[in-house]
N, C-alpha and C. Protein backbone atom coordinates (compact mmCIF):
# COMPACT_ATOMS: atom_id res chain seq x y z
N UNK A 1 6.26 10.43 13.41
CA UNK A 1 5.39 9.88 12.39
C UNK A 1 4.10 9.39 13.01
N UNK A 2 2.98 9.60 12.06
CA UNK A 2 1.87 9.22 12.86
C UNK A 2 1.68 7.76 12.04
N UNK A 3 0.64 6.96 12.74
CA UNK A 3 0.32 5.41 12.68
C UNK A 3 -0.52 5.86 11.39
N UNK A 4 -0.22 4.63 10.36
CA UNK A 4 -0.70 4.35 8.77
C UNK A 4 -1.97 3.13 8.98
N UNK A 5 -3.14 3.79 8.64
CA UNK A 5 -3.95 2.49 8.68
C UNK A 5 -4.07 2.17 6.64
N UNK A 6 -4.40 0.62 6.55
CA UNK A 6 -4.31 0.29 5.79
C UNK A 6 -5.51 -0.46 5.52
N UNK A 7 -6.43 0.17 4.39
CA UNK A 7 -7.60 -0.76 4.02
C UNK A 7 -7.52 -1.51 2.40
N UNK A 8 -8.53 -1.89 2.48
CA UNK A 8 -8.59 -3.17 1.28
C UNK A 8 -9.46 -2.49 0.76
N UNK A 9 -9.47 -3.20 -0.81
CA UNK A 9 -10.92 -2.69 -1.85
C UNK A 9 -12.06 -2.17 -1.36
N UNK A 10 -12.51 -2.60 -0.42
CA UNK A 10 -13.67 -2.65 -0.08
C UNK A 10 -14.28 -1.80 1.30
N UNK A 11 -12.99 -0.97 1.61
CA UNK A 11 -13.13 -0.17 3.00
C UNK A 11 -12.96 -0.77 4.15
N UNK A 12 -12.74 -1.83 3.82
CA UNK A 12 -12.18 -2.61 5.29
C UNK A 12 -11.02 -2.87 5.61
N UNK A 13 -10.85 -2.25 7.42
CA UNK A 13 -9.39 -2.02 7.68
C UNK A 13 -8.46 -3.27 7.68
N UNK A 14 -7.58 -3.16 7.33
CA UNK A 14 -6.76 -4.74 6.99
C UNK A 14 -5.69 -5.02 7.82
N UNK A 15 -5.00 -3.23 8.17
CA UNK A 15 -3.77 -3.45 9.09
C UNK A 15 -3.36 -2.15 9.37
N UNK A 16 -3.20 -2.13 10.78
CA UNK A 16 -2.64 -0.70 11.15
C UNK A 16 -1.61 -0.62 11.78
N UNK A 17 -0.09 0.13 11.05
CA UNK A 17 1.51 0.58 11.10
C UNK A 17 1.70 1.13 12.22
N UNK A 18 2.20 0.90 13.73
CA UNK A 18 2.28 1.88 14.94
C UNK A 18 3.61 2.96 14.08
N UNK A 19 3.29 4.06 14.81
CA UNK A 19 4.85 5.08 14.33
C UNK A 19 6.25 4.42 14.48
N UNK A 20 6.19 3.27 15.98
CA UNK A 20 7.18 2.69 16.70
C UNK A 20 7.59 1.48 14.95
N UNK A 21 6.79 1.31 14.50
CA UNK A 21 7.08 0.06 13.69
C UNK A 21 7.99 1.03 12.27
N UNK A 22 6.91 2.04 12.03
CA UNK A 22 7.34 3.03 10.66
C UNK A 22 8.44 3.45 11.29
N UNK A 23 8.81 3.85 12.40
CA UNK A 23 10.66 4.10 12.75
C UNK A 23 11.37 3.50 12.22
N UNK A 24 11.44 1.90 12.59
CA UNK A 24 11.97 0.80 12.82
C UNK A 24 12.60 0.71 11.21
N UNK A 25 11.10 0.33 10.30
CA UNK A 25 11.43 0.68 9.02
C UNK A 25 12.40 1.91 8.42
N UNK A 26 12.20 2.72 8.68
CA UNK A 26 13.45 3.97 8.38
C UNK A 26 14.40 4.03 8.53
N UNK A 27 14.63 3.69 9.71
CA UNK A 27 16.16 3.12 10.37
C UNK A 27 16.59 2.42 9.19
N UNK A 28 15.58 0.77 9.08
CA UNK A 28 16.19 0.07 8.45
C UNK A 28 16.76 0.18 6.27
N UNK A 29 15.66 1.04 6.21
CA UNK A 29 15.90 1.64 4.78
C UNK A 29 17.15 2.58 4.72
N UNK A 30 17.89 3.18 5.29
CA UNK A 30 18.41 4.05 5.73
C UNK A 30 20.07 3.22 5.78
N UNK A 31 19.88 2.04 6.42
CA UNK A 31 21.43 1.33 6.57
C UNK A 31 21.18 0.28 5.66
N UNK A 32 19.82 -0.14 4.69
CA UNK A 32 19.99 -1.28 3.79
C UNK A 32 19.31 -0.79 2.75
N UNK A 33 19.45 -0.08 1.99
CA UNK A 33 18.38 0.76 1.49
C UNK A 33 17.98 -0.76 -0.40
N UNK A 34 18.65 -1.36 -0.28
CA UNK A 34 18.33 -1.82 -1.03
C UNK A 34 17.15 -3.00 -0.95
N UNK A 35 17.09 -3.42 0.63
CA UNK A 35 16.28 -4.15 1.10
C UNK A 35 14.93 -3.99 0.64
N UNK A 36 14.39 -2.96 0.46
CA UNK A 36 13.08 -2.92 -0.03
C UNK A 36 12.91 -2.60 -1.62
N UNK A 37 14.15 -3.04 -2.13
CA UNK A 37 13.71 -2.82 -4.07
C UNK A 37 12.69 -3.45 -4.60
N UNK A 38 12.35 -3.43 -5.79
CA UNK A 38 11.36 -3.88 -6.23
C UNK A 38 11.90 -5.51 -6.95
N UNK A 39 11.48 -6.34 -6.66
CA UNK A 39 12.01 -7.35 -7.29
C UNK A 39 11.57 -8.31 -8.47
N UNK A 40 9.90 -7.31 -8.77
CA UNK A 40 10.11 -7.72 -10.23
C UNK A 40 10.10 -6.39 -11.38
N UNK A 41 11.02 -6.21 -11.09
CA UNK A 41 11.61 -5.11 -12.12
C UNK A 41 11.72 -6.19 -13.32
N UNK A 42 11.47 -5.89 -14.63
CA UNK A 42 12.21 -6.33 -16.16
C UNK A 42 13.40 -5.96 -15.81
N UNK A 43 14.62 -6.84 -16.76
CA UNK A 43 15.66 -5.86 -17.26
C UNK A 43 15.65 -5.23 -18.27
N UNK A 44 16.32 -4.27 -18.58
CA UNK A 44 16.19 -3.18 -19.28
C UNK A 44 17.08 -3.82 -20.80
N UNK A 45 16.29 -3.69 -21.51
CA UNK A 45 16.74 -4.39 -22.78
C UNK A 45 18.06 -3.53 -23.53
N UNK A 46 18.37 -3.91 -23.69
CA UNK A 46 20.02 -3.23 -24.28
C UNK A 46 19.92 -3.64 -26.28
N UNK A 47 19.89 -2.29 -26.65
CA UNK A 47 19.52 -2.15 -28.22
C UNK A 47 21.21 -2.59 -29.10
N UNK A 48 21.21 -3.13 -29.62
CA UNK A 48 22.45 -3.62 -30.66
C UNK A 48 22.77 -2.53 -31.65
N UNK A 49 23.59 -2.32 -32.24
CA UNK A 49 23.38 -1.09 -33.19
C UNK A 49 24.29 -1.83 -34.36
């Protein structure tokens, strides 16, 4: 994997991902995959009939 640079609104670089770090992450998605959900999901409204 190659290194992810990361800029802001405005074109300025904010933060740059080594490959060594984006591994690390994969690994870890991979054995916890729930670790990175989204946590403000709604719940999903359930209709009455």
């Amino acid at each position: 994997m190659n290194e992810v640079k990361i800029y802001d609104g405005s074109g300025s670089l904010k933060k740059v991902i080594s490959s060594k770090e984006l591994k690390k992450r994969a690994d870890k998605l991979i054995t916890n995959p729930m670790q990175y959900r989204k946590t403000n999901r709604k719940p999903s409204s359930v209709k009455s009939t």
